[in-house]
Protein backbone atom coordinates (compact mmCIF):
# COMPACT_ATOMS: atom_id res chain seq x y z
CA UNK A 1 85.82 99.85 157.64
CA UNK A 2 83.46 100.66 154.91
CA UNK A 3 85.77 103.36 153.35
CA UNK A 4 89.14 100.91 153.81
CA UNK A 5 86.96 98.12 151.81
CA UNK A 6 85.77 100.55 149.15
CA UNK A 7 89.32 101.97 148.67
CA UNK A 8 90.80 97.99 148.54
CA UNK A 9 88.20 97.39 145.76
CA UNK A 10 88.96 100.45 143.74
CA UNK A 11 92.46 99.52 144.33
CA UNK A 12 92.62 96.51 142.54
CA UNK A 13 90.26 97.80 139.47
CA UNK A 14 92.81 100.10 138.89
CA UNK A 15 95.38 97.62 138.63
CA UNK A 16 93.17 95.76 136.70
CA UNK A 17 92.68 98.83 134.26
CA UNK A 18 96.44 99.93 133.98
CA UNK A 19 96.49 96.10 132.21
CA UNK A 20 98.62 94.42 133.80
CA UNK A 21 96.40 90.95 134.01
CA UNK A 22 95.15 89.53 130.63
CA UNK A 23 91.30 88.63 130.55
CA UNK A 24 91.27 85.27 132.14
CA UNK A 25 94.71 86.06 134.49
CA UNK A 26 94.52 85.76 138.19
CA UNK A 27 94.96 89.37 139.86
CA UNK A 28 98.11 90.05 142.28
CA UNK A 29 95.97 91.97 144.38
CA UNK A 30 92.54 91.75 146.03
CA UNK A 31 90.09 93.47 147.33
CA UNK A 32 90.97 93.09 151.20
CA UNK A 33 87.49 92.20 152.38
CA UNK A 34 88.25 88.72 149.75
CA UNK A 35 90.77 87.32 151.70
CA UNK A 36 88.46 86.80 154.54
CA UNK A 37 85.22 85.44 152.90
CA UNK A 38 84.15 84.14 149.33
CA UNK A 39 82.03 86.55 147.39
CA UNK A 40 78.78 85.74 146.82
CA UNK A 41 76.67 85.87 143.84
CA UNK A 42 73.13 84.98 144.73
CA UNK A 43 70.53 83.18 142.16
CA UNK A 44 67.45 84.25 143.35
CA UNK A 45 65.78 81.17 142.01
CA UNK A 46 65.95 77.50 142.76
CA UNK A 47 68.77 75.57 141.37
CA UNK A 48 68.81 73.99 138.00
CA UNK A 49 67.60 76.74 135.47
CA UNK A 50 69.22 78.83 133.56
CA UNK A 51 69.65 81.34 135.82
CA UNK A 52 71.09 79.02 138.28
CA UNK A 53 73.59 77.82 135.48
CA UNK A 54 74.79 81.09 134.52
CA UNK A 55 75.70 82.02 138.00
CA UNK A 56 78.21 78.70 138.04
CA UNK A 57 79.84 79.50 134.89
CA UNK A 58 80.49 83.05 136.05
CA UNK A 59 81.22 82.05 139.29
CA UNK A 60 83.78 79.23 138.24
CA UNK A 61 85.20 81.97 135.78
CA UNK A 62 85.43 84.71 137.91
CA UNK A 63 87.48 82.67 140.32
CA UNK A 64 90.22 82.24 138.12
CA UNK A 65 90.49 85.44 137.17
CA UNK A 66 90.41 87.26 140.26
CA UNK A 67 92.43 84.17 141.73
CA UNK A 68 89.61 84.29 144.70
CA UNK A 69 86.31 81.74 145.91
CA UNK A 70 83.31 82.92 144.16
CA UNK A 71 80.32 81.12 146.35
CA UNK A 72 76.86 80.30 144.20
CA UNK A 73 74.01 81.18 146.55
CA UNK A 74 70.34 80.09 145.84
CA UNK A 75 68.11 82.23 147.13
CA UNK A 76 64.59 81.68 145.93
CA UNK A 77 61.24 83.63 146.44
CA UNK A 78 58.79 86.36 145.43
CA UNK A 79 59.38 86.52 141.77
CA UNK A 80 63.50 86.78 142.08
CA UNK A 81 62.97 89.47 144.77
CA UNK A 82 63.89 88.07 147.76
CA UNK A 83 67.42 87.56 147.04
CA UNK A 84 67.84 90.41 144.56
CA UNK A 85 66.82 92.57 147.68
CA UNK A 86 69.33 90.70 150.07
CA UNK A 87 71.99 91.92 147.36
CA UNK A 88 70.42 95.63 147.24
CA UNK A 89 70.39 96.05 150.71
CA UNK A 90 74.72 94.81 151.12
CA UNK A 91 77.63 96.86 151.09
CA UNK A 92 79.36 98.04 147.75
CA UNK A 93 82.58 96.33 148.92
CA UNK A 94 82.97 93.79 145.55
CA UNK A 95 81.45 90.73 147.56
CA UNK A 96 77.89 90.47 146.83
CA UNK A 97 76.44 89.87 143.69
CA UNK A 98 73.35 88.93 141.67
CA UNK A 99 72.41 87.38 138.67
CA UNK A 100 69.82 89.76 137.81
CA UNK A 101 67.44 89.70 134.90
CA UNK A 102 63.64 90.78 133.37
CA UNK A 103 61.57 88.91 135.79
CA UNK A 104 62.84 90.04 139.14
CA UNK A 105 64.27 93.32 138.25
CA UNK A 106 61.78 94.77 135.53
CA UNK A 107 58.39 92.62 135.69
CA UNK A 108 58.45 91.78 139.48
CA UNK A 109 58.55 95.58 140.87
CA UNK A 110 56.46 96.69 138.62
CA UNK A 111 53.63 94.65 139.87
CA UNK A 112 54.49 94.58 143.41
CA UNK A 113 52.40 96.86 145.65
CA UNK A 114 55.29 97.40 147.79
CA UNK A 115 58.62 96.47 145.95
CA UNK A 116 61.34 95.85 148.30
CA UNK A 117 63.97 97.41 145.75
CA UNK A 118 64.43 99.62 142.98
CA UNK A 119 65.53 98.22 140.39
CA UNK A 120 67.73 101.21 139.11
CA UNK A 121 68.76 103.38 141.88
CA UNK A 122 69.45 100.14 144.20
CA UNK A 123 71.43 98.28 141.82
CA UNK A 124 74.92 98.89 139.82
CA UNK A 125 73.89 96.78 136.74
CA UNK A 126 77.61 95.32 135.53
CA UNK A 127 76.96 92.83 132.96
CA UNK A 128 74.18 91.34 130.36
CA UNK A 129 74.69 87.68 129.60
CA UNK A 130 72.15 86.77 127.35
CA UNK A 131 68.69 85.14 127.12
CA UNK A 132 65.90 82.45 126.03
CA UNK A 133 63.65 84.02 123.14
CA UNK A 134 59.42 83.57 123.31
CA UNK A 135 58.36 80.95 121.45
CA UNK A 136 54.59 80.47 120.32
CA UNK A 137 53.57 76.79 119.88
CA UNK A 138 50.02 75.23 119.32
CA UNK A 139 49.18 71.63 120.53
CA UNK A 140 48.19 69.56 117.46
CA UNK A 141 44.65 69.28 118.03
CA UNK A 142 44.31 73.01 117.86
CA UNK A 143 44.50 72.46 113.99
CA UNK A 144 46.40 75.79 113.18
CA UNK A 145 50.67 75.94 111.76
CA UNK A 146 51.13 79.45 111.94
CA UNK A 147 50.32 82.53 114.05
CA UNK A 148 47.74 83.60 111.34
CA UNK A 149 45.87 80.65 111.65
CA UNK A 150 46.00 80.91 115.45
CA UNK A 151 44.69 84.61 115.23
CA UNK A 152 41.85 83.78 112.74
CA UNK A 153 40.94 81.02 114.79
CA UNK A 154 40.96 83.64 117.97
CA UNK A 155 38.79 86.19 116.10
CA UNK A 156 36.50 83.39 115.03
CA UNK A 157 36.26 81.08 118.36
CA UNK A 158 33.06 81.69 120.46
CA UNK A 159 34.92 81.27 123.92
CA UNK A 160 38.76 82.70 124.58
CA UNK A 161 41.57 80.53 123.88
CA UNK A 162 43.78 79.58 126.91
CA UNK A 163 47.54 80.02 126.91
CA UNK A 164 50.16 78.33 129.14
CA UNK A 165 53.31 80.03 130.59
CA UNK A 166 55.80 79.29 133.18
CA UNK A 167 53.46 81.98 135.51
CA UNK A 168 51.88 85.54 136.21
CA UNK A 169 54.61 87.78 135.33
CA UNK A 170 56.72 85.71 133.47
CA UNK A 171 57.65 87.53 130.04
CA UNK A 172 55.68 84.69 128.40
CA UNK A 173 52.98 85.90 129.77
CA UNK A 174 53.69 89.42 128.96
CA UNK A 175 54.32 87.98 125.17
CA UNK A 176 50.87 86.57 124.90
CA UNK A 177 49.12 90.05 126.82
CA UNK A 178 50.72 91.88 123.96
CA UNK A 179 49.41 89.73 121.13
CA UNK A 180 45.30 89.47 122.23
CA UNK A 181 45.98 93.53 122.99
CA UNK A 182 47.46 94.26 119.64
CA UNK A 183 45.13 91.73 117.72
CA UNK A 184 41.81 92.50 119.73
CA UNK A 185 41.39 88.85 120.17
CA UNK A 186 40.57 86.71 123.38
CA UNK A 187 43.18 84.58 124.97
CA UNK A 188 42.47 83.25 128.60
CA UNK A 189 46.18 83.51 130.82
CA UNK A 190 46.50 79.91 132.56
CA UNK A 191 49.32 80.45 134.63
CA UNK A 192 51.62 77.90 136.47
CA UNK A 193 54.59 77.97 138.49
CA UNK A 194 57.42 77.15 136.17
CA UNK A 195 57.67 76.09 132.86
CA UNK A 196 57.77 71.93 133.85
CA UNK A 197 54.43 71.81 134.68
CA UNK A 198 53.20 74.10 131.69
CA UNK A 199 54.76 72.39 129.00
CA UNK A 200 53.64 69.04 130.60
CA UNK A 201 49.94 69.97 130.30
CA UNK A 202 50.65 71.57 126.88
CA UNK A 203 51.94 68.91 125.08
CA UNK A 204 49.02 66.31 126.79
CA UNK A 205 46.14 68.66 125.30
CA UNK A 206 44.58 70.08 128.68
CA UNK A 207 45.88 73.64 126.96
CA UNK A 208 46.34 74.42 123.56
CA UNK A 209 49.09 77.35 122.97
CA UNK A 210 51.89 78.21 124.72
CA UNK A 211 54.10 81.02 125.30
CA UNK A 212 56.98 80.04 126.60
CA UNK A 213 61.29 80.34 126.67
CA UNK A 214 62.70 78.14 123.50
CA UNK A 215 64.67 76.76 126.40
CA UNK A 216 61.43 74.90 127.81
CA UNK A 217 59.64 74.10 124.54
CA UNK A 218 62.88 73.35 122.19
CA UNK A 219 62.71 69.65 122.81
CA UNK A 220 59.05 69.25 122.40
CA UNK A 221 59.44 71.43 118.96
CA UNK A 222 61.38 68.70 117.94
CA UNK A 223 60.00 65.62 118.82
CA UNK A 224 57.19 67.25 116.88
CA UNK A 225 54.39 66.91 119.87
CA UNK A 226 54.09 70.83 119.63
CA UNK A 227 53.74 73.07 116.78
CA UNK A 228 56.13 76.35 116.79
CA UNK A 229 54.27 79.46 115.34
CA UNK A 230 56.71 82.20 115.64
CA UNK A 231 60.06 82.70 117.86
CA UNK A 232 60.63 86.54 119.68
CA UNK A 233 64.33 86.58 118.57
CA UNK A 234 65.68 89.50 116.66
CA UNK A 235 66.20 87.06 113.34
CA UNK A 236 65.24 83.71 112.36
CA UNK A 237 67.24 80.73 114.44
CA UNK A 238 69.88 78.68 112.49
CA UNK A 239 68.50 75.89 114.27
CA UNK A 240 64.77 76.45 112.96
CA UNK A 241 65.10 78.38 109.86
CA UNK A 242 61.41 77.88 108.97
CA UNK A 243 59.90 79.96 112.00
CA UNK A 244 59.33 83.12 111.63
CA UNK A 245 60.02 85.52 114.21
CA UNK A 246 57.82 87.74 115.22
CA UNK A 247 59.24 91.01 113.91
CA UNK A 248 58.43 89.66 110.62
CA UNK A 249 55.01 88.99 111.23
CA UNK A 250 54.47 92.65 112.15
CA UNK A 251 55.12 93.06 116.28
CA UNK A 252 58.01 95.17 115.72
CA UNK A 253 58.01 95.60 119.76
CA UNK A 254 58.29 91.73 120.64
CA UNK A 255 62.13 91.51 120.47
CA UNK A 256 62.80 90.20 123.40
CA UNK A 257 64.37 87.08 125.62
CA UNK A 258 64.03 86.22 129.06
CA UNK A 259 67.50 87.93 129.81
CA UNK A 260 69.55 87.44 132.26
CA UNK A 261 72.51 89.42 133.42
CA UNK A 262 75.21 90.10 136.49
CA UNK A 263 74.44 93.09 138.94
CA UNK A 264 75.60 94.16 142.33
CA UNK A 265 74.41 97.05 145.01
CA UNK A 266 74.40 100.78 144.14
CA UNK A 267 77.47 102.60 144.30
CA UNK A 268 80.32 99.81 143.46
CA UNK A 269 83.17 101.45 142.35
CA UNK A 270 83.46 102.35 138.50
CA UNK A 271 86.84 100.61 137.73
CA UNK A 272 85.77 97.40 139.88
CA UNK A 273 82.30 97.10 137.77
CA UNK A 274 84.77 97.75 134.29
CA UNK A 275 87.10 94.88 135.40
CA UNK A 276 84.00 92.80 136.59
CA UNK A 277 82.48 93.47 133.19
CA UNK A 278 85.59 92.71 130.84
CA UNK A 279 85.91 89.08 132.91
CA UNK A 280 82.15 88.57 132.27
CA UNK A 281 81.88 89.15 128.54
CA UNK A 282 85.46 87.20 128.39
CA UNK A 283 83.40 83.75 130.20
CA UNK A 284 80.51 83.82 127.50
CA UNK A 285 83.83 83.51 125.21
CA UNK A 286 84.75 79.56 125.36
CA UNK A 287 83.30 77.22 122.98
CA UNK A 288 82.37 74.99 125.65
CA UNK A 289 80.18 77.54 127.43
CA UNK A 290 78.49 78.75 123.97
CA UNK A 291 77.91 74.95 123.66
CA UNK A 292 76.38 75.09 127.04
CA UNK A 293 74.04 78.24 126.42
CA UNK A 294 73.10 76.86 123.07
CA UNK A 295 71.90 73.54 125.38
CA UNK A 296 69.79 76.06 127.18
CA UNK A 297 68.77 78.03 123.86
CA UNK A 298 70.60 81.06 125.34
CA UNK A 299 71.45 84.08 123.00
CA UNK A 300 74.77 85.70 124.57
CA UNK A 301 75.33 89.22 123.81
CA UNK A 302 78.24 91.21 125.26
CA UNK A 303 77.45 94.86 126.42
CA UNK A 304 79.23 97.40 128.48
CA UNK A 305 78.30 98.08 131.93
CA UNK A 306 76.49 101.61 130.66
CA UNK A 307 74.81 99.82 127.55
CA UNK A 308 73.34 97.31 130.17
CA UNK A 309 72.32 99.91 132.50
CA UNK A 310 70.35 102.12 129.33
CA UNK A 311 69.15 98.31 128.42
CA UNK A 312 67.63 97.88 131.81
CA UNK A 313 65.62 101.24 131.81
CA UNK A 314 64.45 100.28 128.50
CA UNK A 315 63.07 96.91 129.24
CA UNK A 316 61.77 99.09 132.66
CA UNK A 317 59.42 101.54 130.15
CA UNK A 318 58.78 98.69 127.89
CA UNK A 319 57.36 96.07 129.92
CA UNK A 320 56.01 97.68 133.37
CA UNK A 321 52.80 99.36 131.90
CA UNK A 322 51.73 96.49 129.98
CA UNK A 323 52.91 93.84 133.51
CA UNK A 324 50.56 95.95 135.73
CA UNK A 325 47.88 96.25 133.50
CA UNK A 326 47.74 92.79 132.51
CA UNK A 327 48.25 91.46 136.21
CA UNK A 328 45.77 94.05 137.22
CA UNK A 329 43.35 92.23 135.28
CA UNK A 330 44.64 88.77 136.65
CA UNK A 331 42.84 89.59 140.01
CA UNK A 332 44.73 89.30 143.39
CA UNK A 333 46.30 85.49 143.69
CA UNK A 334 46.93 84.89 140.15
């Protein structure tokens, strides 16, 4: 049954790649596991982020192209592990996916003792979608406009300064690891569990920086209750030309987004993951999805399936060394 499914699936990527559909078209043939069952593609977080969104569009895209049910499945837990693993451990048969990204498939198992996956040999990595940059911001009372000010202030403060972020792990607080490291200044990690709550006791004054997605701290920025000090995007944002980013500043290395992306189990076949990967990079197309993203301060970047794959072991021998050292330090239950 296995081999029947797998030869159904590379079956109707080849159609797909002879180009006979359009990007966008409904297929003529299907894998024959689809006609029984929607696919799946699993969120392994709660609903109503970002990663929960981009697994709708894509789902709601997907199904028009491939003229089959694509099913939205939250499954929450451990980091994004829990249903990231429940994908790794499926068949390759084209009907379970997951909308992958840095925290459960490069910061997660790196800091797990015992990660239930790995995130390269377990996974075929299809698709990158895009991602919320890093912002820095500074409650008012902290007195400082710019990341210089905030790291004179560090080198000069008697006590460490504490910084929010959405939680141990996040890339936020990877971000603001990175920046007491380089700097040799003391800043005090207050995690919490998702970026509501942090922002919330940000912008009343119980902590004074943040380091946080633009998606979380956007509409604080501009009511003006928070101060933004410099943005981890690759070049300045049209919609805040005034903030630096930090590239410019001299953190050459702190290019980065909370990405997220569109992955299935190891050994899908080559043609299905092409056809899967055309369709995705054709649904970040539409202006009404860009206007979407944009909501959700979302950068969109199309890559191939073997650019995303080189991307992901990248962001792998970026990030893991600096996540276990800096949760090593955290202390168990952090």
């Amino acid at each position: 049954m296995h081999r029947l499914l797998l030869s159904t699936a590379i079956a109707v990527a080849c159609t797909l790649a002879a180009g006979a559909p359009a990007p966008g078209e409904p297929l003529t043939a299907q894998p024959r596991a689809w006609s029984s069952k929607p696919v799946r593609i699993v969120v392994p977080w709660p609903p109503g982020g970002s990663a929960d969104l981009i697994g709708r569009i894509l789902a709601e895209h997907l199904g028009r192209a491939f003229g089959q049910s694509f099913a939205v499945e939250n499954r929450p837990g451990a980091s994004g592990m829990v249903g990231s693993a429940a994908v790794a451990r499926s068949d390759p048969d084209g009907t379970s996916f997951v909308i992958s990204g840095i925290p459960s498939h490069v910061i997660a198992p790196a800091t797990s003792a015992h990660p239930p996956f790995d995130p390269l040999k377990d996974f075929t990595h299809i698709a990158y979608v895009g991602g919320s940059p890093i912002v820095i911001t500074a409650h008012a009372s902290l007195g400082v406009t710019s990341l210089v000010e905030l790291v004179a202030l560090a080198r000069r403060s008697a006590e460490p300064i504490g910084y929010v972020s959405p939680g141990v792990g996040s890339l936020g607080h990877m971000v603001g690891e990175y920046l007491a490291r380089k700097d040799g200044i003391r800043l005090t990690h207050v995690p919490y569990k998702g970026g509501v709550q942090a922002v919330t006791d940000l912008v009343a004054g119980h902590v004074k920086v943040g380091a946080m997605t633009l998606t979380t701290s956007s509409p604080h920025i501009r009511a003006g209750t928070l101060a933004a000090l410099a943005v981890s995007s690759r070049a300045r944002l049209a919609q805040y030309p005034g903030l630096p980013t930090l590239k410019e500043l001299g953190y050459d290395e702190l290019v980065t987004t909370t990405w997220w992306s569109f992955s299935g189990p190891a050994k899908l076949p080559a043609d299905l993951v092409a056809a899967l990967n055309r369709e995705i990079n054709s649904a970040i197309d539409p202006a009404d999805v860009r206007r979407q993203l944009e909501q959700e301060a979302i950068i969109t970047e199309k890559m191939s399936a073997a650019q995303f794959t080189r991307f992901v072991e990248s962001e792998i021998v970026k990030w893991g060394p600096l996540a276990r050292a800096a949760i090593g330090a955290q202390g168990p239950g952090n």
